[in-house]
N, C-alpha and C. Protein backbone atom coordinates (compact mmCIF):
# COMPACT_ATOMS: atom_id res chain seq x y z
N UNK A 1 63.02 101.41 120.24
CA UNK A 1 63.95 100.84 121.20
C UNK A 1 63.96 99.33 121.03
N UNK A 2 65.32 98.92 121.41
CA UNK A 2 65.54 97.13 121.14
C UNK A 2 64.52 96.64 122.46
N UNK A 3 63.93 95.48 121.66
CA UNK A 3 62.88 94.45 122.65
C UNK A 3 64.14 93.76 123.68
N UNK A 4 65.17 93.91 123.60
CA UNK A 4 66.43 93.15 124.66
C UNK A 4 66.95 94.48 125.27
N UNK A 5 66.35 95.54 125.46
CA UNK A 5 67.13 96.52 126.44
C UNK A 5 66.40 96.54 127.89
N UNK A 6 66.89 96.77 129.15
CA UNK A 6 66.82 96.40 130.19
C UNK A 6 65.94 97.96 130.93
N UNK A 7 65.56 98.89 129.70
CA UNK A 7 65.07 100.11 130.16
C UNK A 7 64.36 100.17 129.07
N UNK A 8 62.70 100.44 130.20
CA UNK A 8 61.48 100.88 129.41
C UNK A 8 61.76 102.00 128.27
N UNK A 9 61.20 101.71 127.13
CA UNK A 9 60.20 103.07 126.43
C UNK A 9 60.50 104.25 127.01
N UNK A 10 59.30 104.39 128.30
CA UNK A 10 58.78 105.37 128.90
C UNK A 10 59.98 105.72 129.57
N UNK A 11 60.99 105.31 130.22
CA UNK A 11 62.20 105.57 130.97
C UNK A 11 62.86 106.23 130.15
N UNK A 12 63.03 105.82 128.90
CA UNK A 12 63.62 106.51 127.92
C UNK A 12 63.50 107.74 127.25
N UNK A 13 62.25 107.79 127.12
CA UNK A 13 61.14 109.43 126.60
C UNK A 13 61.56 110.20 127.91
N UNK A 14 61.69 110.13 129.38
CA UNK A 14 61.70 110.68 130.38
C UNK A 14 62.75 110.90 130.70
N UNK A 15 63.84 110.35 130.33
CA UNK A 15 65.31 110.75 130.46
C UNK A 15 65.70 112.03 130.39
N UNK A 16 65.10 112.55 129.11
CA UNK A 16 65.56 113.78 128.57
C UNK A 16 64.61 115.10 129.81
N UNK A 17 63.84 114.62 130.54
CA UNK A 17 63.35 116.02 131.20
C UNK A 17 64.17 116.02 132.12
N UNK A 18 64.73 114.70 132.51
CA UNK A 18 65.20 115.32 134.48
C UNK A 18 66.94 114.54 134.44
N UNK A 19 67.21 115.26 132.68
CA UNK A 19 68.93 114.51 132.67
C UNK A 19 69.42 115.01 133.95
N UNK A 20 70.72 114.51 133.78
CA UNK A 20 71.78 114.99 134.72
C UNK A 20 72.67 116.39 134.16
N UNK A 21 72.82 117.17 134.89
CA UNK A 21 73.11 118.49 134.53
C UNK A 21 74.82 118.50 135.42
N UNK A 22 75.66 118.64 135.19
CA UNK A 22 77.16 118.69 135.81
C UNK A 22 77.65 120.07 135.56
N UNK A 23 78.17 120.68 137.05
CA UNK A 23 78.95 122.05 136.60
C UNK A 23 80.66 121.31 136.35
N UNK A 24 81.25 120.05 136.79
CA UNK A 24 82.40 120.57 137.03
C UNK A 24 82.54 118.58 137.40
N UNK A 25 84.15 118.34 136.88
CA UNK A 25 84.51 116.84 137.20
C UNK A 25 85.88 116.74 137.82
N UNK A 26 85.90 116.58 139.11
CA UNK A 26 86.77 116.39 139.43
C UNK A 26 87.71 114.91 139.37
N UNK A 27 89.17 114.59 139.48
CA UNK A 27 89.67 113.67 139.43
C UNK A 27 90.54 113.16 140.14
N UNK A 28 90.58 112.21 140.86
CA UNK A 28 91.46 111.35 141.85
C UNK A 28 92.28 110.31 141.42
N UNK A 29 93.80 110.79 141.45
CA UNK A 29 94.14 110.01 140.80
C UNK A 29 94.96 108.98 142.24
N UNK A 30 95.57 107.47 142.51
CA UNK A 30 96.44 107.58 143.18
C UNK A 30 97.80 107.27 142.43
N UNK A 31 98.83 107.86 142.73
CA UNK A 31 100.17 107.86 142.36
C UNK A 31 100.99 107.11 143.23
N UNK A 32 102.39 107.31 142.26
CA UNK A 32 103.39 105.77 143.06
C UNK A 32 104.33 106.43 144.00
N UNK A 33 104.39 108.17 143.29
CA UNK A 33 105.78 108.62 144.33
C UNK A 33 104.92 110.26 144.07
N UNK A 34 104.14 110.93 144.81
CA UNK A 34 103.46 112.05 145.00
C UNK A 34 104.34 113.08 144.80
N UNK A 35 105.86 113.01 145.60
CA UNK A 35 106.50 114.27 145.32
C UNK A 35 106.67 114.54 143.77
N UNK A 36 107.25 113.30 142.83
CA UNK A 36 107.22 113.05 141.78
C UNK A 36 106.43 113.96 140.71
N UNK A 37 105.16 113.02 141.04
CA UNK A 37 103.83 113.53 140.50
C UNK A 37 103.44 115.33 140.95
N UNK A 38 103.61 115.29 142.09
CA UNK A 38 102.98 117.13 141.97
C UNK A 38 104.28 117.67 141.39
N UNK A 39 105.26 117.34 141.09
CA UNK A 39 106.06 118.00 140.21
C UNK A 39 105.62 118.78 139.27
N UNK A 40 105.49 116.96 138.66
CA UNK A 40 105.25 116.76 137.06
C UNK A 40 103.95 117.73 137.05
N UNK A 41 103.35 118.18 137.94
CA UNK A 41 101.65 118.48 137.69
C UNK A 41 101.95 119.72 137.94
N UNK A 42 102.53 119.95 138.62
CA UNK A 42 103.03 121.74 139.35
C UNK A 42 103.90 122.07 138.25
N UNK A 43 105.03 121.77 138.34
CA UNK A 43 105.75 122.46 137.41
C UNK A 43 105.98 121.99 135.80
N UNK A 44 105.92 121.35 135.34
CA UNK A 44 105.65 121.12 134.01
C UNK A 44 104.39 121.59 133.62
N UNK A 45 103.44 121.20 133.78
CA UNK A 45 102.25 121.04 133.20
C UNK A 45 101.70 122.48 134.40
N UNK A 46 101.78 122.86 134.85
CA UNK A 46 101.75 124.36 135.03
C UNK A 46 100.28 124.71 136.26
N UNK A 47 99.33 123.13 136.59
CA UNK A 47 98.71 123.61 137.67
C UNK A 47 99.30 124.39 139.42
N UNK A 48 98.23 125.01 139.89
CA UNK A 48 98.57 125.21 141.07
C UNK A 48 98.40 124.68 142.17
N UNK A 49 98.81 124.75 142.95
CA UNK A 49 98.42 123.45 144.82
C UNK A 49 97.24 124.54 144.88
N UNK A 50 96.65 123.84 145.41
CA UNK A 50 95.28 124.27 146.45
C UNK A 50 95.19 123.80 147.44
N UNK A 51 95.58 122.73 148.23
CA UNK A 51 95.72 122.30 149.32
C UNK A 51 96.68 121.08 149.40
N UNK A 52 97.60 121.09 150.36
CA UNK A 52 98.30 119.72 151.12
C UNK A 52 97.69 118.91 152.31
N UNK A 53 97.99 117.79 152.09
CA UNK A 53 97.20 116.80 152.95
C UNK A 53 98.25 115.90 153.60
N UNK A 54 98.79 116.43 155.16
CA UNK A 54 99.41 115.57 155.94
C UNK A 54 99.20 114.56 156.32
N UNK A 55 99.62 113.32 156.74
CA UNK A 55 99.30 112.53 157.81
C UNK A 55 100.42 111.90 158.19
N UNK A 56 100.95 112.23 159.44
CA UNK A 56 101.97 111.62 160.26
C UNK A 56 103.06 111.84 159.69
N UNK A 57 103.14 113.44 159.53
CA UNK A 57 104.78 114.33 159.04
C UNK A 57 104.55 113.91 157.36
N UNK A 58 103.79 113.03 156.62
CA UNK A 58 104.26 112.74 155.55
C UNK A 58 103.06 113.26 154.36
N UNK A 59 103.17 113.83 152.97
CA UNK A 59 102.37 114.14 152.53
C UNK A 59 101.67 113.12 151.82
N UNK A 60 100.28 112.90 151.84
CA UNK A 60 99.37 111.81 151.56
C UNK A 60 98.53 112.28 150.15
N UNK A 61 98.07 113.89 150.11
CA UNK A 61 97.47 113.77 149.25
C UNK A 61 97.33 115.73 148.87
N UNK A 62 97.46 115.76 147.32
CA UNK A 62 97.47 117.32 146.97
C UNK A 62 96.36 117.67 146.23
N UNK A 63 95.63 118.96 146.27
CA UNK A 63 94.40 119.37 145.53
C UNK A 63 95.13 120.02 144.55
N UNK A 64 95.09 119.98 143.21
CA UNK A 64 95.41 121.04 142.44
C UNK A 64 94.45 121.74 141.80
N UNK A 65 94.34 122.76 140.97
CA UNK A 65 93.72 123.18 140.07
C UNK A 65 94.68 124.27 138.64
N UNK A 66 93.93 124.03 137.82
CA UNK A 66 93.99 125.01 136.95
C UNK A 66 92.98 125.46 135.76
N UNK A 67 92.11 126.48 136.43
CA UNK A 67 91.13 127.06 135.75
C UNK A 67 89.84 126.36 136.40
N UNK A 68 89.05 125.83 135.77
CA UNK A 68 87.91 125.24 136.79
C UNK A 68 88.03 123.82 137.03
N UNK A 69 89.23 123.18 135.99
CA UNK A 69 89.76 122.20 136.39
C UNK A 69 90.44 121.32 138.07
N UNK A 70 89.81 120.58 138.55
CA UNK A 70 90.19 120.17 139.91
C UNK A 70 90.70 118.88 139.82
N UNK A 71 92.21 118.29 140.53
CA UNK A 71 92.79 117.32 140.03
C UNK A 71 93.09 116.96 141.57
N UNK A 72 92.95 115.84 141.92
CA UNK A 72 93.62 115.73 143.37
C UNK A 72 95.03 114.10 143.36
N UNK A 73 95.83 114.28 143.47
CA UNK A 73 97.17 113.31 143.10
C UNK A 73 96.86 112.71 145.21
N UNK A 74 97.16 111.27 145.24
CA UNK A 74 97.43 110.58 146.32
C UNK A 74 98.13 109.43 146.38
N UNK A 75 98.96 109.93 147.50
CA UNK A 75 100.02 108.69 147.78
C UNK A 75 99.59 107.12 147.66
N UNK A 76 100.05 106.61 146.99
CA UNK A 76 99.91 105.04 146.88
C UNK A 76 99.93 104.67 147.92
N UNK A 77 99.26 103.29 148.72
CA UNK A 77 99.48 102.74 150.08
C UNK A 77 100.22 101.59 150.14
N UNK A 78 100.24 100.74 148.56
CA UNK A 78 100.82 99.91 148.43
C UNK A 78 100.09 98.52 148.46
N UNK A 79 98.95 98.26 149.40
CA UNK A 79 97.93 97.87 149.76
C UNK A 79 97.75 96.81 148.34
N UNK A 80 97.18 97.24 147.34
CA UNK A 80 97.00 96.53 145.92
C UNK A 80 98.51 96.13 144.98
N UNK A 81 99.56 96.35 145.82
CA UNK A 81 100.87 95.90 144.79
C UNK A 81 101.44 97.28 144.51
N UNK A 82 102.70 97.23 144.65
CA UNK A 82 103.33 98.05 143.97
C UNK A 82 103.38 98.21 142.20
N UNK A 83 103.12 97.20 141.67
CA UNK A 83 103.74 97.21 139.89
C UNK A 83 102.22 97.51 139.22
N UNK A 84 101.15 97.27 140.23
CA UNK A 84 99.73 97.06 139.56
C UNK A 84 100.14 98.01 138.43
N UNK A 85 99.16 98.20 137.39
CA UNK A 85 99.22 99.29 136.07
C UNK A 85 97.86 100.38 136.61
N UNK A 86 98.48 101.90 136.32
CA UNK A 86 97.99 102.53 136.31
C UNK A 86 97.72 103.42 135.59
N UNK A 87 96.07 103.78 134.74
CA UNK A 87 95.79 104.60 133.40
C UNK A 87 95.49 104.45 132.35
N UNK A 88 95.78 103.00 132.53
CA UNK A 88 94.87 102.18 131.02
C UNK A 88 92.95 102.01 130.97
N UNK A 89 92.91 102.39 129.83
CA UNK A 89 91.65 102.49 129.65
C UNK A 89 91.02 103.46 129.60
N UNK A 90 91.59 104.39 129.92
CA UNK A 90 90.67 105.94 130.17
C UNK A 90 91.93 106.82 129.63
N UNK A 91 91.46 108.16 129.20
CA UNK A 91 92.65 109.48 129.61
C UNK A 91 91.82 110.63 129.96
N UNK A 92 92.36 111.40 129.94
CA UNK A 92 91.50 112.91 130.74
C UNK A 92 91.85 113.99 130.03
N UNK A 93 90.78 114.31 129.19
CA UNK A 93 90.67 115.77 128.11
C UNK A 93 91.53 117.24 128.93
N UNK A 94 91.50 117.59 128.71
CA UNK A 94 91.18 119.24 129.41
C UNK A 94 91.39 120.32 128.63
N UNK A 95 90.07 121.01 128.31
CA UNK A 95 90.15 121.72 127.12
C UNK A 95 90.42 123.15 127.85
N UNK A 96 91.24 124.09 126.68
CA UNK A 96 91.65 125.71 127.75
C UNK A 96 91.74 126.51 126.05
N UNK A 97 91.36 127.56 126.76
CA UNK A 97 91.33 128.60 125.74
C UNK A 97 92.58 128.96 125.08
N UNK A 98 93.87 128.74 126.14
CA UNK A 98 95.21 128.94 125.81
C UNK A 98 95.54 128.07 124.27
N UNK A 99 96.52 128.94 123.72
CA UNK A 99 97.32 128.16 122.76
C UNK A 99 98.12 126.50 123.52
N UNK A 100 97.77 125.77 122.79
CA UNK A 100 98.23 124.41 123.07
C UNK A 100 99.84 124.30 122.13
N UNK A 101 99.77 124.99 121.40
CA UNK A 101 101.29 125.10 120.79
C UNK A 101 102.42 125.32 121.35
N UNK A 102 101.74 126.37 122.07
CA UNK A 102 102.32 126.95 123.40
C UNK A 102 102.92 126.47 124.76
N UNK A 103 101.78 125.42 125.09
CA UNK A 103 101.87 124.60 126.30
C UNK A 103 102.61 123.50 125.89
N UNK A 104 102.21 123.01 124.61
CA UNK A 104 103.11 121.49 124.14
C UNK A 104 104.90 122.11 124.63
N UNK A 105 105.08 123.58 123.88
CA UNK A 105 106.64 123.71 123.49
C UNK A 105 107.08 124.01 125.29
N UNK A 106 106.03 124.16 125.85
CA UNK A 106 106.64 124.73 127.12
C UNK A 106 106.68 123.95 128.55
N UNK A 107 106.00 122.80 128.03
CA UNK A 107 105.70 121.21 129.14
C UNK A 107 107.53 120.61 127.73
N UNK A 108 107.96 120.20 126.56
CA UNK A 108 108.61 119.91 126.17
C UNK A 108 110.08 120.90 126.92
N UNK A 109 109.86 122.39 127.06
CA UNK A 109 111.35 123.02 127.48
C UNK A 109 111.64 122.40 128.68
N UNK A 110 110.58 121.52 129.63
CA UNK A 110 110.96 121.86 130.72
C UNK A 110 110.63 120.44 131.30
N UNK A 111 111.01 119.32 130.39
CA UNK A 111 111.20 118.26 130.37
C UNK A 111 110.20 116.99 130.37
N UNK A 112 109.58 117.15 129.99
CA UNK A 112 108.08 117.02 129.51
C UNK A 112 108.23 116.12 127.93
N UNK A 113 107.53 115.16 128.04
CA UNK A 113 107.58 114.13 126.51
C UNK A 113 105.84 114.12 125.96
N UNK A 114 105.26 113.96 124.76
CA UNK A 114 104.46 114.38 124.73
C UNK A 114 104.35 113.15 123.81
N UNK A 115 103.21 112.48 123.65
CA UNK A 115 102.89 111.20 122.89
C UNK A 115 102.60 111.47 121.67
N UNK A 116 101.99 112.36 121.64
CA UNK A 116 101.65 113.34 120.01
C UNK A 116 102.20 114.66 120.11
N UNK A 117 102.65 115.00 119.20
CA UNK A 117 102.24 116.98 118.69
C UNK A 117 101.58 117.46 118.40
N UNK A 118 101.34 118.48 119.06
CA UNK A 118 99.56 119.40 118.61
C UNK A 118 99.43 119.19 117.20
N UNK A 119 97.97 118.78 117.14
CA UNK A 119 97.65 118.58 115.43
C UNK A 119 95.70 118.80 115.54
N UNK A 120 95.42 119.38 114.13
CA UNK A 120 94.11 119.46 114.24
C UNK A 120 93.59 118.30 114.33
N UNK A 121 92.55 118.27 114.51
CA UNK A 121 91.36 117.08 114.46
C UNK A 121 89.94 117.28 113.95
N UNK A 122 89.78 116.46 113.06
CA UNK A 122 88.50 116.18 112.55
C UNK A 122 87.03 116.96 113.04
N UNK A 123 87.11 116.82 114.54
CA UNK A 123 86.03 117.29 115.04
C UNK A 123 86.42 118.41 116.00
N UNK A 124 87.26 119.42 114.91
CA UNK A 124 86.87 120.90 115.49
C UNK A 124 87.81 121.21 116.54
N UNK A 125 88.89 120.12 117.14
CA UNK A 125 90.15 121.26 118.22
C UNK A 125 91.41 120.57 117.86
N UNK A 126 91.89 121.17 118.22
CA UNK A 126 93.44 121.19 118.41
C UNK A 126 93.85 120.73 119.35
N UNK A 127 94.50 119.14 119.22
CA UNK A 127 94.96 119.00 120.68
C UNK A 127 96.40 117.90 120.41
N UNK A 128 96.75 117.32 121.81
CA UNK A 128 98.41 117.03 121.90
C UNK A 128 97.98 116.23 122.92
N UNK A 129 98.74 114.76 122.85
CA UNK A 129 98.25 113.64 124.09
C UNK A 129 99.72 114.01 125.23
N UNK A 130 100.14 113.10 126.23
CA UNK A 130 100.75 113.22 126.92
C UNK A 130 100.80 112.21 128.06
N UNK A 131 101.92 111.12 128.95
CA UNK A 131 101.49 110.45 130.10
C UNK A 131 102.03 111.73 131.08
N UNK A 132 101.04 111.42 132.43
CA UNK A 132 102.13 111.54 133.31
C UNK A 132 102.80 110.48 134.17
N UNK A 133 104.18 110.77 135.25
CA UNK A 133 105.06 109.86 135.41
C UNK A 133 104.07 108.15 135.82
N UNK A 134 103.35 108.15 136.43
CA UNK A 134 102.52 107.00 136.36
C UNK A 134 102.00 106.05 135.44
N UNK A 135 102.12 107.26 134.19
CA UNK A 135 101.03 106.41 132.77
C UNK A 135 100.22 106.66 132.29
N UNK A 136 99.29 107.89 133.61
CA UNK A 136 97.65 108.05 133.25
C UNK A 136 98.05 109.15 132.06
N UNK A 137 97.15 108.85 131.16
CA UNK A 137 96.75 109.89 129.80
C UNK A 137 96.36 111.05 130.04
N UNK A 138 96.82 111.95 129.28
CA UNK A 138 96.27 113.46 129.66
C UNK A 138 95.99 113.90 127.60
N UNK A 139 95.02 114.52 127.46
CA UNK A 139 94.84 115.20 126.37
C UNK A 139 95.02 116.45 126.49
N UNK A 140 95.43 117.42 125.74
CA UNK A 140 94.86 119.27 126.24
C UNK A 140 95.03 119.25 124.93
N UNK A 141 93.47 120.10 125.09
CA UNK A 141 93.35 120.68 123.40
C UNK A 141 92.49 122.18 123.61
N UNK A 142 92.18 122.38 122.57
CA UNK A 142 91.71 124.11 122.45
C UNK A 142 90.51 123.74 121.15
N UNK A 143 89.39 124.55 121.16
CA UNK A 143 88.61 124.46 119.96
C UNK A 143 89.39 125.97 119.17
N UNK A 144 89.12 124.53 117.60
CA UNK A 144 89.51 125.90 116.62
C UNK A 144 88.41 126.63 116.20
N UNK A 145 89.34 128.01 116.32
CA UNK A 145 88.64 128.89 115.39
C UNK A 145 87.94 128.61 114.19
N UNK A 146 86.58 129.31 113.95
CA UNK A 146 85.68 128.95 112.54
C UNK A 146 85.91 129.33 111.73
C-alpha cells in the first residue's frame, strides 16, 4: 500500500471480511415535467408504476419498477433553477435477460432515440445507450452467450 494513502494496512487486509454486501440499488431521479418522464419510463421503455405520490391534487413523485429494478422519477421544485443540467457524469446500467435487439427496435417503434445501437462489447454483453427526456443516461444490455 502507498505511504500517502489515508487508510491503514490493517484497514485494508480487513475490508475484505466485513465488505458491504447489496441486494438491490435503487434510483431517484428529479425531473423537469414528471408527466413527461413517466411516459417516457412507462411507455417507451416499458417499466411499470408501483406507486403515485400526491400532494395538493398534483403528482410529485412515481415508484416504478421493472424486474428487481426500482426507479423513482420526482417533480422538480424549481428551488435550484429551472435550466440547471441534469445527468452528466453518471448513467445507469440495467442489465435483463431479455433480447436488447428487441427492446432497442421497440423503445425506437414507439418513439424513442437511442445514442448507440445494440453492439457487442469487449467485456462480455450486449448493450445500447439511450437519454431520457431530461438527459440522464440509461445503458440496457444483456450478457452474451459463451
Amino acid at each position: 500500500m502507498s505511504t500517502n494513502s489515508p487508510i491503514s494496512d490493517g484497514a485494508v487486509s480487513n475490508a475484505n471480511s466485513g465488505s458491504f454486501h447489496a441486494g438491490m440499488l435503487s434510483v431517484s431521479l428529479t425531473v423537469k415535467d414528471i408527466s413527461k418522464s413517466l411516459a417516457w419510463y412507462h411507455d417507451v421503455l416499458g417499466f411499470t408504476i408501483d406507486r403515485k405520490i400526491e400532494r395538493d391534487g398534483k403528482l410529485r413523485s412515481v415508484a416504478l419498477k421493472a424486474g428487481d429494478v426500482r426507479l423513482s422519477i420526482n417533480q422538480d421544485d424549481g428551488a435550484k433553477g429551472w435550466d440547471r443540467v441534469k445527468g452528466e457524469g453518471f448513467s445507469l446500467r440495467i442489465t435483463t435477460e431479455q433480447n436488447v435487439d428487441e427492446i432497442a427496435q421497440r423503445i425506437k417503434k414507439l418513439g424513442g432515440t437511442l445514442d448507440s445501437e445494440p453492439a457487442d462489447m469487449p467485456w462480455g454483453v450486449r448493450l445500447f445507450r439511450l437519454k431520457d427526456p431530461d438527459g440522464f443516461k440509461l445503458a440496457i444490455s444483456s450478457i452474451l452467450a459463451a
